[in-house]
PDB file of N, CA and C in Angstrom:
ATOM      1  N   UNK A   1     111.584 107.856  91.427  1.00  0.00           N
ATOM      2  CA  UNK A   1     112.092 106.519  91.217  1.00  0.00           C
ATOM      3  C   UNK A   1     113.610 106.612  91.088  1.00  0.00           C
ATOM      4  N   UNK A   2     114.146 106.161  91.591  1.00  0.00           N
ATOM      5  CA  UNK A   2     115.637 105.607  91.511  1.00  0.00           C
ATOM      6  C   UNK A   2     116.230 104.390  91.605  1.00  0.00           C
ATOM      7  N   UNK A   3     117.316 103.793  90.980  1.00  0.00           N
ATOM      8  CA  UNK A   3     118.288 102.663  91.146  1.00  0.00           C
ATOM      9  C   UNK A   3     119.397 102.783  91.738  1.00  0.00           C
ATOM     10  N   UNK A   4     119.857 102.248  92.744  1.00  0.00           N
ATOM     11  CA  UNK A   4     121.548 101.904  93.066  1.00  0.00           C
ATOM     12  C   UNK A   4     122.165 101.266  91.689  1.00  0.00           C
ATOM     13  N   UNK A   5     123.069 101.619  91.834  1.00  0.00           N
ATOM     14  CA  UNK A   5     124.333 100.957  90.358  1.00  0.00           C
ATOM     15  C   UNK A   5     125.734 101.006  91.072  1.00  0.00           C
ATOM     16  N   UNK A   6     126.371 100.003  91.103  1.00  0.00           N
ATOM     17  CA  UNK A   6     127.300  99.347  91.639  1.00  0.00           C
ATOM     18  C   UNK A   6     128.391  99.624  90.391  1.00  0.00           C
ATOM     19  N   UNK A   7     128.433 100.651  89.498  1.00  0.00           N
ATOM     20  CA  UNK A   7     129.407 100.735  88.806  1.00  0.00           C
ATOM     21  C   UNK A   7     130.022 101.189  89.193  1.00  0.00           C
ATOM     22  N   UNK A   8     131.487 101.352  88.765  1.00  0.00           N
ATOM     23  CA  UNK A   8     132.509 102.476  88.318  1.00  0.00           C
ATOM     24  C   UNK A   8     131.777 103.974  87.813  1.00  0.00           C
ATOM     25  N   UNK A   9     131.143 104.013  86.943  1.00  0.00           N
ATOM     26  CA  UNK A   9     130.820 104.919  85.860  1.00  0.00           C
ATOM     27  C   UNK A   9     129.615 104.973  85.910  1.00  0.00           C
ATOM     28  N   UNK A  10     128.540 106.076  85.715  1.00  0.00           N
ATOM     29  CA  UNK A  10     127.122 105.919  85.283  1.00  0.00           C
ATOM     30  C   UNK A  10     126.903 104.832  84.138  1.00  0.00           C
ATOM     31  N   UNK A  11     126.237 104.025  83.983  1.00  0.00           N
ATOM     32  CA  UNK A  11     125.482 102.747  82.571  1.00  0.00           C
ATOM     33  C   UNK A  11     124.684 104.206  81.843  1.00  0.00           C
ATOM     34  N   UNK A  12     124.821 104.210  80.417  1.00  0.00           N
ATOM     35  CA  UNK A  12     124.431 104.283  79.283  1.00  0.00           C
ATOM     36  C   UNK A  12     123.847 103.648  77.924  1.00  0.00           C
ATOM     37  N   UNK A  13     123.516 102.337  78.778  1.00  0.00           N
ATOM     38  CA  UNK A  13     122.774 102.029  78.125  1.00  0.00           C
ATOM     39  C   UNK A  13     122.041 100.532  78.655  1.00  0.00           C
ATOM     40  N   UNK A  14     121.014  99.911  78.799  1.00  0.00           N
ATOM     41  CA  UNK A  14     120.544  98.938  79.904  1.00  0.00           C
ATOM     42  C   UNK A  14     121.468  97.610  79.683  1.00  0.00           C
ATOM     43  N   UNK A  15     122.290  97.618  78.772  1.00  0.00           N
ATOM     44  CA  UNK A  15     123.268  96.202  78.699  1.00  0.00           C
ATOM     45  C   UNK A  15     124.354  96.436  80.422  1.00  0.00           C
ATOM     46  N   UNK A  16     124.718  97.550  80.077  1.00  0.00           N
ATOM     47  CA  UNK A  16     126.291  98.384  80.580  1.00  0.00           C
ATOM     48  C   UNK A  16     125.063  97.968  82.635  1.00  0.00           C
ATOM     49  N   UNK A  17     124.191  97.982  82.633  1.00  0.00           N
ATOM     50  CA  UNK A  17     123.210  97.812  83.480  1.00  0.00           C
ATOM     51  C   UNK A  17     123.156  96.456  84.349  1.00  0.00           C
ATOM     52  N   UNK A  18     123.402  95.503  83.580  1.00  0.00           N
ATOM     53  CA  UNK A  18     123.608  94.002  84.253  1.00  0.00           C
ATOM     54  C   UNK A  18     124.866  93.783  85.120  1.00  0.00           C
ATOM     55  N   UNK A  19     124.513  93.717  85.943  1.00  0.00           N
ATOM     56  CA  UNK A  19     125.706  93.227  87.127  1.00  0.00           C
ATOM     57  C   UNK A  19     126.778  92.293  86.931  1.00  0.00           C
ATOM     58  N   UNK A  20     128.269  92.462  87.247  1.00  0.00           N
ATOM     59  CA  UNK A  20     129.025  91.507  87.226  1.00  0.00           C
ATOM     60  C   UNK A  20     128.689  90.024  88.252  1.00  0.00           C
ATOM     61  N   UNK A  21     129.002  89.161  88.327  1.00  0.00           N
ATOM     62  CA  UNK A  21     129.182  87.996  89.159  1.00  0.00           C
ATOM     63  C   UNK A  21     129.237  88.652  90.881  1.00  0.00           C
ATOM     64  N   UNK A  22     130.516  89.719  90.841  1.00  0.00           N
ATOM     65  CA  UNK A  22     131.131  90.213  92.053  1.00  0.00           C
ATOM     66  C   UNK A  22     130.118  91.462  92.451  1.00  0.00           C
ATOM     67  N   UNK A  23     129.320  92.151  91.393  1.00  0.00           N
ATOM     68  CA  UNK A  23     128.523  93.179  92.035  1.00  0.00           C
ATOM     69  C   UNK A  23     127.562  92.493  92.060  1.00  0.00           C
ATOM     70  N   UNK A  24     126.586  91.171  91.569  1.00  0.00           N
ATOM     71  CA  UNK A  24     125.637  90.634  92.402  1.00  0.00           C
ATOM     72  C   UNK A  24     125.557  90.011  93.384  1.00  0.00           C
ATOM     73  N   UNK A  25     126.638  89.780  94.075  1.00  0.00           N
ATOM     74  CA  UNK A  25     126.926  89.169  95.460  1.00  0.00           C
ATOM     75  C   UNK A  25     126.464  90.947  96.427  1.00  0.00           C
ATOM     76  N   UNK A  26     127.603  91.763  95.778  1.00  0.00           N
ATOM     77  CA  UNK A  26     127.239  92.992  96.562  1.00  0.00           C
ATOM     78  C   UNK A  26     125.529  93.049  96.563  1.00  0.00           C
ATOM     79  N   UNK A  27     124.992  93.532  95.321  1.00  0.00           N
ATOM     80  CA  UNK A  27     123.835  94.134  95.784  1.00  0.00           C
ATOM     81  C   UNK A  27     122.973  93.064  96.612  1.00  0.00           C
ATOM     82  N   UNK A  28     123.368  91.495  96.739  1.00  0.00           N
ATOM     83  CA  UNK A  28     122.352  90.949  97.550  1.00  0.00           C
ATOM     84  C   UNK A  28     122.880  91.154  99.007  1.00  0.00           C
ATOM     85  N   UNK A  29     124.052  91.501  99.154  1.00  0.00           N
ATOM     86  CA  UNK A  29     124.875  91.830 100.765  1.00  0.00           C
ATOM     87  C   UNK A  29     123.864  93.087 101.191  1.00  0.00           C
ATOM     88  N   UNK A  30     123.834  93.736 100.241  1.00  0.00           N
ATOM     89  CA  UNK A  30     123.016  95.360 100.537  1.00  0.00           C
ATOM     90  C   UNK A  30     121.595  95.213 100.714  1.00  0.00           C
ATOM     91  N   UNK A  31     120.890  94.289  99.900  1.00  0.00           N
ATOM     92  CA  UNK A  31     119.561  93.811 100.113  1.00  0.00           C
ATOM     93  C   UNK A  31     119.056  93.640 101.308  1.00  0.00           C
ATOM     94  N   UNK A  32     120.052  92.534 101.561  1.00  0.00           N
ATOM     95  CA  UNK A  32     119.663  91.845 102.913  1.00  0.00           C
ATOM     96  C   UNK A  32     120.535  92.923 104.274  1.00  0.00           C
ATOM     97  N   UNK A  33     121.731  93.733 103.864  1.00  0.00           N
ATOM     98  CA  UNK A  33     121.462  94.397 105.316  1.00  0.00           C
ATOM     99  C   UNK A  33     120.323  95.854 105.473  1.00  0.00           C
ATOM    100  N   UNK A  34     119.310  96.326 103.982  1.00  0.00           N
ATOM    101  CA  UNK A  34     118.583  96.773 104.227  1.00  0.00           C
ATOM    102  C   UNK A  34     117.196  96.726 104.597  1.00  0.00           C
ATOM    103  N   UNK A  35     117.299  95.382 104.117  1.00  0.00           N
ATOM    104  CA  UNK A  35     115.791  94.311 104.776  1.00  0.00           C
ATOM    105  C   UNK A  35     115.762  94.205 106.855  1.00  0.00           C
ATOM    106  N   UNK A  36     117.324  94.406 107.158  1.00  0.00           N
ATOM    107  CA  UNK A  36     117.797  94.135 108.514  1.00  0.00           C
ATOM    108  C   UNK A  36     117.269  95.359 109.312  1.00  0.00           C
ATOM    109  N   UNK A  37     117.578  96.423 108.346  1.00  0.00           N
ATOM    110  CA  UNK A  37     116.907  98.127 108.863  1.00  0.00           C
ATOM    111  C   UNK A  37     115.824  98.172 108.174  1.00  0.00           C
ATOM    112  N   UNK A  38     114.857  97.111 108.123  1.00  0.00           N
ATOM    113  CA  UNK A  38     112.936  97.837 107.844  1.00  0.00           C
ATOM    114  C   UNK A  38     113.327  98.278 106.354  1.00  0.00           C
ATOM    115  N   UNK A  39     113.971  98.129 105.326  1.00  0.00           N
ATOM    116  CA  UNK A  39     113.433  98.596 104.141  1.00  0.00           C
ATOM    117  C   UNK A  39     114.092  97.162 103.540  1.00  0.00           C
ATOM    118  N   UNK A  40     112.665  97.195 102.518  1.00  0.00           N
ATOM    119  CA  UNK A  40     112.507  95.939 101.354  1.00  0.00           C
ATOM    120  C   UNK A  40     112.571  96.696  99.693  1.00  0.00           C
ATOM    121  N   UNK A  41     113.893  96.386  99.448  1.00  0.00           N
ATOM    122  CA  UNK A  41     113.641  97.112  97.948  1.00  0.00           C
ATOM    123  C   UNK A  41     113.548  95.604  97.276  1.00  0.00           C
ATOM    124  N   UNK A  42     113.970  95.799  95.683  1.00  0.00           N
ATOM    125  CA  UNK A  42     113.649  94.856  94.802  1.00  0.00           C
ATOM    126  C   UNK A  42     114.938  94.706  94.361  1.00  0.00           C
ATOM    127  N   UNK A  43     115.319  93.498  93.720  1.00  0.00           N
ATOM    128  CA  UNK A  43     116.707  92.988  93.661  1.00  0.00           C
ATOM    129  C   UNK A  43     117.508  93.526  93.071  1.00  0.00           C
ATOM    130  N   UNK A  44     116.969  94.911  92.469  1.00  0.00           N
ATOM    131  CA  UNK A  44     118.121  95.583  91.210  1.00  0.00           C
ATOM    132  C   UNK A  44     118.397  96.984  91.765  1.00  0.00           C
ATOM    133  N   UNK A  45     117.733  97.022  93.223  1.00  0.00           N
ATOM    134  CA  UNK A  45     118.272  98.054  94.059  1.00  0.00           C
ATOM    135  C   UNK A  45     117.030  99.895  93.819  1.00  0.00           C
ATOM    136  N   UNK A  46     116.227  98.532  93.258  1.00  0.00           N
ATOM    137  CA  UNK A  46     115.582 100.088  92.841  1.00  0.00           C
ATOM    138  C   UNK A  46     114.334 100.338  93.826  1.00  0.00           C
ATOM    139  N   UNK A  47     113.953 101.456  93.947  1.00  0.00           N
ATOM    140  CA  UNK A  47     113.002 102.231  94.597  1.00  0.00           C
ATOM    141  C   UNK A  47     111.936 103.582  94.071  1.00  0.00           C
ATOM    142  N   UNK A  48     110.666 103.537  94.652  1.00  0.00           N
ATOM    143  CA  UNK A  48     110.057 104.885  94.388  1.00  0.00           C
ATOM    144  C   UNK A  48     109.872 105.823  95.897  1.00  0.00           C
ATOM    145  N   UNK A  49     109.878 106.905  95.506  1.00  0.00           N
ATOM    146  CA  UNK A  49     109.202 107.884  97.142  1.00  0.00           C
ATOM    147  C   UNK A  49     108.581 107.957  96.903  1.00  0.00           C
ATOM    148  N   UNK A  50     107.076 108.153  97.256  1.00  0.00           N
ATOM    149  CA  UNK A  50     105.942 107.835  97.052  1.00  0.00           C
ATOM    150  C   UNK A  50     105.720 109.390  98.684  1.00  0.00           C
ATOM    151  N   UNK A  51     104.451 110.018  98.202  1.00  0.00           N
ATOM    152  CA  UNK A  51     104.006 111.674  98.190  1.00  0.00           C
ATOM    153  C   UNK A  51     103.616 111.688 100.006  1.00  0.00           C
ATOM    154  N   UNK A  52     103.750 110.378 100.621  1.00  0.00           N
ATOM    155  CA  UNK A  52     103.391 110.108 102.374  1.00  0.00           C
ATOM    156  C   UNK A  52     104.637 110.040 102.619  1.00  0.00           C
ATOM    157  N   UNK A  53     105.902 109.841 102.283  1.00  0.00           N
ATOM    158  CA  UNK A  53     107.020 109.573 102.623  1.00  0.00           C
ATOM    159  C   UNK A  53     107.394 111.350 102.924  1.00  0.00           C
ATOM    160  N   UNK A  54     108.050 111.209 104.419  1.00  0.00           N
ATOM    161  CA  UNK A  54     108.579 112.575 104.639  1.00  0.00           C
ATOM    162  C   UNK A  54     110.205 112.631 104.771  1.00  0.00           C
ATOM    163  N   UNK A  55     110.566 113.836 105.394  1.00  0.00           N
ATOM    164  CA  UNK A  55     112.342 113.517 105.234  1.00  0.00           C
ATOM    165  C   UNK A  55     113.251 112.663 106.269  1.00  0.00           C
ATOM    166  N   UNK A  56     112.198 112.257 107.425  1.00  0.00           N
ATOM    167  CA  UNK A  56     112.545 111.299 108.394  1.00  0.00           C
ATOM    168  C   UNK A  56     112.600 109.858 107.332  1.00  0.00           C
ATOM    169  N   UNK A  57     111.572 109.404 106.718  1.00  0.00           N
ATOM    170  CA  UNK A  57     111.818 108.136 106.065  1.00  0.00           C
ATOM    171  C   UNK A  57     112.723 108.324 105.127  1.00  0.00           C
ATOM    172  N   UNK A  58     113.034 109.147 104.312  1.00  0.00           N
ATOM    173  CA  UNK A  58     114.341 109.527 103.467  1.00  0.00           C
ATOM    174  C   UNK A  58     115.231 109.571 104.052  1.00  0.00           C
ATOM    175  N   UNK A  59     115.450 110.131 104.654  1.00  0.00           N
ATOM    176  CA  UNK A  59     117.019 110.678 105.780  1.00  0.00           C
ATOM    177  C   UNK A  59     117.473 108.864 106.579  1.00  0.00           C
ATOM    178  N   UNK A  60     115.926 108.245 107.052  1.00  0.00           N
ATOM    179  CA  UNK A  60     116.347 106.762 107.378  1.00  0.00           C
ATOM    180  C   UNK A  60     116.694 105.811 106.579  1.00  0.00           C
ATOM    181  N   UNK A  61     116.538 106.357 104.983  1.00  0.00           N
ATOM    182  CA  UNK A  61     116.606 105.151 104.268  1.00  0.00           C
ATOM    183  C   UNK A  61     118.168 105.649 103.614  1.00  0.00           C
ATOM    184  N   UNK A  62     118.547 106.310 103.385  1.00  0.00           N
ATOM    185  CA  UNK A  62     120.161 107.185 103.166  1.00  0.00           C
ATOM    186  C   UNK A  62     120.941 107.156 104.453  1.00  0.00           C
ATOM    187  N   UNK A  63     120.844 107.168 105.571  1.00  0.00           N
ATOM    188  CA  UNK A  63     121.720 106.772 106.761  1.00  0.00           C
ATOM    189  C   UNK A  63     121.469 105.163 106.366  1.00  0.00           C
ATOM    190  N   UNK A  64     120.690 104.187 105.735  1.00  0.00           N
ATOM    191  CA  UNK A  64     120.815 102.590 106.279  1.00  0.00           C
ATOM    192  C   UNK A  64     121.784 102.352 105.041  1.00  0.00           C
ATOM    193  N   UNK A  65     121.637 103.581 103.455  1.00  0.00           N
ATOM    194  CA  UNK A  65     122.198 103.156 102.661  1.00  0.00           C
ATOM    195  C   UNK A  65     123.971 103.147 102.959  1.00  0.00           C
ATOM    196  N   UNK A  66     123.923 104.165 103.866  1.00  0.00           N
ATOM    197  CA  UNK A  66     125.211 104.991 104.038  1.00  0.00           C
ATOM    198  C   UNK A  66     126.063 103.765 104.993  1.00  0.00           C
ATOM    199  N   UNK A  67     125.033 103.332 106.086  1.00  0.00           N
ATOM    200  CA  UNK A  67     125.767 102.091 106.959  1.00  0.00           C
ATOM    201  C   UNK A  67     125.919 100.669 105.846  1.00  0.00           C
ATOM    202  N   UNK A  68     125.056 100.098 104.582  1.00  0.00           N
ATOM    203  CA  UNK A  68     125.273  99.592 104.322  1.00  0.00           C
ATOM    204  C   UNK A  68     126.589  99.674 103.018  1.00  0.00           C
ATOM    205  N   UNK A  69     126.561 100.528 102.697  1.00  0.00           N
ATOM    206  CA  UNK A  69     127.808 100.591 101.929  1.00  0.00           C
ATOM    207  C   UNK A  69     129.026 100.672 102.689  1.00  0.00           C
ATOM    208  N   UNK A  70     129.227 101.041 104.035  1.00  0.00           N
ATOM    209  CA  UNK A  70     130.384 101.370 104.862  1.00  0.00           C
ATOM    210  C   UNK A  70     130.480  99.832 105.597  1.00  0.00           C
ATOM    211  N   UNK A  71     129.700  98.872 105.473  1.00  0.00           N
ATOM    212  CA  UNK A  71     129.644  97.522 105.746  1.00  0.00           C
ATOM    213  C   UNK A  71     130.769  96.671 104.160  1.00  0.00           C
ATOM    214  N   UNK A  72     129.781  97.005 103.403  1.00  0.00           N
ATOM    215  CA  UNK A  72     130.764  96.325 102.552  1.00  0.00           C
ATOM    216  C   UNK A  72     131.669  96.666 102.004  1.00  0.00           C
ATOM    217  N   UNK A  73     132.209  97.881 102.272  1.00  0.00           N
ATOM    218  CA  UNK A  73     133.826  98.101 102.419  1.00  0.00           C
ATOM    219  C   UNK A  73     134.570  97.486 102.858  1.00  0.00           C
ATOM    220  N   UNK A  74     134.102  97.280 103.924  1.00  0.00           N
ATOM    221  CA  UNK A  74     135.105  96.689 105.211  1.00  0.00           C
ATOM    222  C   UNK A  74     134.383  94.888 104.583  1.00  0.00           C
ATOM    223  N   UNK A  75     134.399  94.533 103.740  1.00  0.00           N
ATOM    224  CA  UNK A  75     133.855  92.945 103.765  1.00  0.00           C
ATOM    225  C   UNK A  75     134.970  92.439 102.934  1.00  0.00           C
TER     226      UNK A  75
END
């Protein structure tokens, strides 16, 4: 199981966890351009790998993360 976090800094504690105004615009920009490449996460960016998943679906879901963060750079 893992989360994306749009901080500066790792959160330490689940307050430090709630998104600014400006990083919930991001993570729904990221949502929706990973919904665009076949993956549906849940709105707080989080995910499980689950024991059928091999390193082709990993490796595809880290190249869509990799294009979608290099998208909203440039936004």
């Amino acid at each position: 199981m893992f989360r994306v976090h749009l901080k500066e800094r790792p959160p330490h504690n689940y307050r430090e966890t709630y998104p600014t105004p400006e990083q919930a615009g991001q993570l729904t920009f990221l949502l929706d351009h990973l919904l665009d490449e076949g993956f549906m996460l849940i709105n707080t960016l989080s995910a499980t790998v689950s024991t059928p998943m091999g390193e082709g679906e990993i490796d595809a879901l880290v190249a869509a993360m990799d294009r979608g963060f290099r998208k909203l750079g440039s936004v």
